[in-house]
N, C-alpha and C. Protein backbone atom coordinates (compact mmCIF):
# COMPACT_ATOMS: atom_id res chain seq x y z
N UNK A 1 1.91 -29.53 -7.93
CA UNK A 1 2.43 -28.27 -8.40
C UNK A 1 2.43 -27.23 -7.29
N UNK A 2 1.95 -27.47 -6.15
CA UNK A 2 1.63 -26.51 -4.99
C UNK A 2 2.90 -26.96 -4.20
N UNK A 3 3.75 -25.36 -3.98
CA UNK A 3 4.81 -25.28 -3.63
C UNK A 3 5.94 -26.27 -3.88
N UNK A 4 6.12 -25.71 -5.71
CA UNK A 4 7.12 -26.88 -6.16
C UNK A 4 8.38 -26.46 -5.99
N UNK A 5 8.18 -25.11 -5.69
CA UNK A 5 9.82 -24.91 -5.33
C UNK A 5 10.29 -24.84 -4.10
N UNK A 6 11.94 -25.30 -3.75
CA UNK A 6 12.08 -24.86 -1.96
C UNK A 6 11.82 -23.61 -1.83
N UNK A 7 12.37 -22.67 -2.93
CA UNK A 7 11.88 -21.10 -2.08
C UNK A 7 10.44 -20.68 -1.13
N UNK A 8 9.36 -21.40 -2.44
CA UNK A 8 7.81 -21.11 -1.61
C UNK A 8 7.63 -22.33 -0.63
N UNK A 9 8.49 -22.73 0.02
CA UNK A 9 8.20 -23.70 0.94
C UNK A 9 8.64 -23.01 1.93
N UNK A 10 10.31 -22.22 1.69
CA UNK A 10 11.01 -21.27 2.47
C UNK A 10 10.22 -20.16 3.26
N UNK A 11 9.32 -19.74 2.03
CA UNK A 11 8.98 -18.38 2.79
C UNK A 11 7.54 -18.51 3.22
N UNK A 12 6.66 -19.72 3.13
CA UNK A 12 5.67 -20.48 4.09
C UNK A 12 6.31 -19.73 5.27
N UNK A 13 7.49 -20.65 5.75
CA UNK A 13 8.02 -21.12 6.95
C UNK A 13 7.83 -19.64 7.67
N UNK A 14 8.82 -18.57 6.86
CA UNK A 14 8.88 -17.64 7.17
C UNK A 14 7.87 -16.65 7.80
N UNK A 15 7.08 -16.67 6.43
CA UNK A 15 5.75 -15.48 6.98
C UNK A 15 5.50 -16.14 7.84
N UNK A 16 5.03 -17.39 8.32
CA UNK A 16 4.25 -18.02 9.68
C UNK A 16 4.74 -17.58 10.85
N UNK A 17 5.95 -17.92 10.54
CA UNK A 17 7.23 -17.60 11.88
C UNK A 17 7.01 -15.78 12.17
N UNK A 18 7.17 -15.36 11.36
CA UNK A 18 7.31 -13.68 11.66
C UNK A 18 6.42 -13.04 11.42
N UNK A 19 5.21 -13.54 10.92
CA UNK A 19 4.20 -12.61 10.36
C UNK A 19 3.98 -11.91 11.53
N UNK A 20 3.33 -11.25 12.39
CA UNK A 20 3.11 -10.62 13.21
C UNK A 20 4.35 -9.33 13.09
N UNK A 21 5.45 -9.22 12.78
CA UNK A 21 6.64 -8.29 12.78
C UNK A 21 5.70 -7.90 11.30
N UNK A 22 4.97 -8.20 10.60
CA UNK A 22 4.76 -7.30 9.27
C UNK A 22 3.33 -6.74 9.17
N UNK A 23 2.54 -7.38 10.47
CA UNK A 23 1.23 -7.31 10.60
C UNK A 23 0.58 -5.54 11.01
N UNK A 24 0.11 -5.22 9.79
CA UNK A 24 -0.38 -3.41 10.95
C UNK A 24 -1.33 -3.53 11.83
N UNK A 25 -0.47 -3.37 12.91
CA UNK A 25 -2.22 -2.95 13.96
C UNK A 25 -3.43 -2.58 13.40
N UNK A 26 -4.35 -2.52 14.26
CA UNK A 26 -5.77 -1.83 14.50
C UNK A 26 -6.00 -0.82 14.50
N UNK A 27 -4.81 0.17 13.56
CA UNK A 27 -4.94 1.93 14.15
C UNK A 27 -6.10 2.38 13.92
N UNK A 28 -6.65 3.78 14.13
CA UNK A 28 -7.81 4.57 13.78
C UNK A 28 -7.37 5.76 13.82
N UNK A 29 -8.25 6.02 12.67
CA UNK A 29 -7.86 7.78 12.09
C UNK A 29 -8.69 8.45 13.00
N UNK A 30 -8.67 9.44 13.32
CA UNK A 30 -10.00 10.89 13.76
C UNK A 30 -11.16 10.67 12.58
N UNK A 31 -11.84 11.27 13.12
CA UNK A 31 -12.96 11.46 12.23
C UNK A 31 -12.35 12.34 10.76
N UNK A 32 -12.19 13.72 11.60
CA UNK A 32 -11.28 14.27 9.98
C UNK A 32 -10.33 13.98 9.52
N UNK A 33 -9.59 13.02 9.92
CA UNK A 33 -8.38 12.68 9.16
C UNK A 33 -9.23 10.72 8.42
N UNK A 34 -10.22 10.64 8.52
CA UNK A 34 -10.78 9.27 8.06
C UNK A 34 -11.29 9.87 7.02
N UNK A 35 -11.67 11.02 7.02
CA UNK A 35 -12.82 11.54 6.08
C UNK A 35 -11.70 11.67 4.60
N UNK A 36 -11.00 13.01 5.21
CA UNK A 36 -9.40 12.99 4.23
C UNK A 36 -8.87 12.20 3.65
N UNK A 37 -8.30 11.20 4.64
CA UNK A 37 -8.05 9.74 3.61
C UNK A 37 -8.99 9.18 2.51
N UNK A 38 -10.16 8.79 3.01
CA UNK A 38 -10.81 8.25 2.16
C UNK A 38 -11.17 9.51 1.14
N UNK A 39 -11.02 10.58 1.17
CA UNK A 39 -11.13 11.26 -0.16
C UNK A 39 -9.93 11.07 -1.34
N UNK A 40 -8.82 10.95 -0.32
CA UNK A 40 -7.12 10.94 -1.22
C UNK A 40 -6.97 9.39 -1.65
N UNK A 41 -7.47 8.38 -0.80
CA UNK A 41 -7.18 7.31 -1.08
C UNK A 41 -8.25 6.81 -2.36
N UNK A 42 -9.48 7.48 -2.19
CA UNK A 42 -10.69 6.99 -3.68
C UNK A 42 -10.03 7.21 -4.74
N UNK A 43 -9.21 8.25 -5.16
CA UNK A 43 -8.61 8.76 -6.44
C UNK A 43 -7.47 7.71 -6.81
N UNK A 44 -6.48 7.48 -5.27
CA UNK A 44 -5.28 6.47 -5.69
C UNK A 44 -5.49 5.41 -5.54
N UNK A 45 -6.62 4.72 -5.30
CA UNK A 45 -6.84 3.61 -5.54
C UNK A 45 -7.38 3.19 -7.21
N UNK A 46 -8.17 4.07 -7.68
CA UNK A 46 -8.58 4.33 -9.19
C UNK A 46 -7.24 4.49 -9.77
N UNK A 47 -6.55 5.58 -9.60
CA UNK A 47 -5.11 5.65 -10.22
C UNK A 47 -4.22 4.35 -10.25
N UNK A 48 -4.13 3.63 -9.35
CA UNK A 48 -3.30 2.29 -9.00
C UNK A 48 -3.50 1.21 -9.99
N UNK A 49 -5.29 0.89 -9.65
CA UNK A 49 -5.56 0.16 -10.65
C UNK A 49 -5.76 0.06 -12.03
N UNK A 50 -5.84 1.30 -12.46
CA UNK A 50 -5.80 1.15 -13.93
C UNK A 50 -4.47 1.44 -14.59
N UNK A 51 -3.43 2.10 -13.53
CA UNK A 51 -1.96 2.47 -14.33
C UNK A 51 -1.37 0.34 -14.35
N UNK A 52 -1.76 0.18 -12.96
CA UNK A 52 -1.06 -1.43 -12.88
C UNK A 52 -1.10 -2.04 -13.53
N UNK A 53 -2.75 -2.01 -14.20
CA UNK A 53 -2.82 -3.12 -15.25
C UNK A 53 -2.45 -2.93 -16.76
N UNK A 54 -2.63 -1.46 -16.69
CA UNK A 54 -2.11 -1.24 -18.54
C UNK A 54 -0.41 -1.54 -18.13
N UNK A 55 0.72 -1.48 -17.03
CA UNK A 55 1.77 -1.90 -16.78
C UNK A 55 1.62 -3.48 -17.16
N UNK A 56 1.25 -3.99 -16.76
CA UNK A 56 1.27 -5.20 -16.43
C UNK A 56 0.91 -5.65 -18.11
N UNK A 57 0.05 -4.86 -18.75
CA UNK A 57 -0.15 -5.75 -20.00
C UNK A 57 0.32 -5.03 -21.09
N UNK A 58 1.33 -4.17 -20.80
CA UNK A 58 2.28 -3.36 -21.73
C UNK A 58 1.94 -2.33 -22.71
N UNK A 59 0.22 -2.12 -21.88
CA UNK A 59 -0.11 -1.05 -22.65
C UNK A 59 0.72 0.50 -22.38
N UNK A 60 0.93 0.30 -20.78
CA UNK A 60 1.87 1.60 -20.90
C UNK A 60 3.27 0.87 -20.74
N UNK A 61 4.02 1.58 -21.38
CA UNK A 61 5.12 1.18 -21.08
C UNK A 61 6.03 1.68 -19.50
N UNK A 62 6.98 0.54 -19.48
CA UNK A 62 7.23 0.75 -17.52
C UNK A 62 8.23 2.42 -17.59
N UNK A 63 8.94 2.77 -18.82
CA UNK A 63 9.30 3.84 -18.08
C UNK A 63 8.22 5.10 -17.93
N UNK A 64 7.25 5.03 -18.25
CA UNK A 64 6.68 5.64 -17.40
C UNK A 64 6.00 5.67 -15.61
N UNK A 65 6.68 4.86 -15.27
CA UNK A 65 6.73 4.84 -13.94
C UNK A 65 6.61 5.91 -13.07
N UNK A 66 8.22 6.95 -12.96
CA UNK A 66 8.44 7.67 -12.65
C UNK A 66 7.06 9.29 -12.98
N UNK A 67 6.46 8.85 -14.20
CA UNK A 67 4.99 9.94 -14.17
C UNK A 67 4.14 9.40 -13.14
N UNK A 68 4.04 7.99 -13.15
CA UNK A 68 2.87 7.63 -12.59
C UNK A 68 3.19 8.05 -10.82
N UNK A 69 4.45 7.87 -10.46
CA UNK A 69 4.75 8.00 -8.93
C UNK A 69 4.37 9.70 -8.77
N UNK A 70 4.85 11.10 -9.98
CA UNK A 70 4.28 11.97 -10.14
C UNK A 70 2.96 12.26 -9.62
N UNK A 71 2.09 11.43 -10.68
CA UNK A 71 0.68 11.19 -10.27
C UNK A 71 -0.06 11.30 -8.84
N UNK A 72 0.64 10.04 -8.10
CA UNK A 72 0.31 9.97 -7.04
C UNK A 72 0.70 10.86 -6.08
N UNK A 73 1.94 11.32 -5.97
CA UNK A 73 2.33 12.21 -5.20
C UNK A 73 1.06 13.63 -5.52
N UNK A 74 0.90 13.98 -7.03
CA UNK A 74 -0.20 14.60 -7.21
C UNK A 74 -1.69 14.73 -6.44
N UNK A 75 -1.64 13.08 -6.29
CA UNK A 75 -3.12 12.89 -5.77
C UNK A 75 -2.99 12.85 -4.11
N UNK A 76 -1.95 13.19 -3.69
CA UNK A 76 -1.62 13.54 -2.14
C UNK A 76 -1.54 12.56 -1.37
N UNK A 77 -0.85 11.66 -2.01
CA UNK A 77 -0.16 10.38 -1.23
C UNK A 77 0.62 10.74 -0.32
N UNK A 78 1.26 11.78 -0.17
CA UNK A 78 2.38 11.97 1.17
C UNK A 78 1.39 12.44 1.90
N UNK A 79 0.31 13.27 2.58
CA UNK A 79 -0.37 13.04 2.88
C UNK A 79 -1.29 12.37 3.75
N UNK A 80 -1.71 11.33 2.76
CA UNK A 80 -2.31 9.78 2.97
C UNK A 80 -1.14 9.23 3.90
N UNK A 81 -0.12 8.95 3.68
CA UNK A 81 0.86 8.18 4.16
C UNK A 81 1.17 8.97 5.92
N UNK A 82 1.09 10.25 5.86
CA UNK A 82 1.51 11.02 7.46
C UNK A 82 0.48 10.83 8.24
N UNK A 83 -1.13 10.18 7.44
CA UNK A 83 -2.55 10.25 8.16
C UNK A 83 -2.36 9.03 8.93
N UNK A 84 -2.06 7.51 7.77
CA UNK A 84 -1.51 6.53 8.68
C UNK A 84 -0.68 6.49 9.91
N UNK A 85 0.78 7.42 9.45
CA UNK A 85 1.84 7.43 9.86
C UNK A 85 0.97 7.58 11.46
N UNK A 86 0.49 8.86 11.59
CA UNK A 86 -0.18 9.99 12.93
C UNK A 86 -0.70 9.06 13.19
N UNK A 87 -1.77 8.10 13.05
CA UNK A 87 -2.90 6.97 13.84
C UNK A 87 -1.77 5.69 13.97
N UNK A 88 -0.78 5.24 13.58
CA UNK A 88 -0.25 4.61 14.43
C UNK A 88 1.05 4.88 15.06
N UNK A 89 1.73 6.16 15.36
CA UNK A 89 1.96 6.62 16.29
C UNK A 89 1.05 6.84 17.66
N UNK A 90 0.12 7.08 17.34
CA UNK A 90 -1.40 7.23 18.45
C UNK A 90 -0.89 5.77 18.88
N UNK A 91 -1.45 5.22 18.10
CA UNK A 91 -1.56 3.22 18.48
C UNK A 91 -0.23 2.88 19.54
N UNK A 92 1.06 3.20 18.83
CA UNK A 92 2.16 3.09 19.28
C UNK A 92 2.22 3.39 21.02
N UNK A 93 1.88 5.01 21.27
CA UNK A 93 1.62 5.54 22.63
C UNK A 93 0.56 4.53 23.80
N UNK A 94 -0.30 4.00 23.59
CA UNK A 94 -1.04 3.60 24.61
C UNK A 94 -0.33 2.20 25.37
């Protein structure tokens, strides 16, 4: 039953071949921008997992999606995302 279809045989091939093109570096935040993250990221990681799974088991229903992306943007995911963005631009430069 392990990889009964050609597709998951396909994309074996694939990730092996290219993984590295999807792989994130080793970046590092600053001290205050590590601290930040991990304050923004504790909340959306709690948020993630409990909206996913009531998704997933139809306790909420999916159009609420568009609240939940609300949410996060709430919990300062753009943010989170420019903290990465900035530490591997850093990475990028050396």
């Amino acid at each position: 039953q392990y990889l009964a279809l050609p597709e998951q045989r396909e994309a074996i091939e694939v990730w092996q071949s290219d993984m590295d093109k999807y792989v994130l570096p080793p970046i590092t935040a600053t001290p205050q921008e590590s601290s930040e993250l991990a304050s923004i990221m504790t909340d959306v990681k709690t948020l993630v997992d409990e909206t996913s799974l009531k998704m997933i088991l139809g306790v909420e229903p999916i159009e609420a999606f568009d609240q939940y992306v609300e949410k996060l943007k709430s919990l300062k995911i753009d943010r989170a995302i420019q903290i990465e963005q900035a530490a591997l631009d850093r990475y990028n430069k050396r």
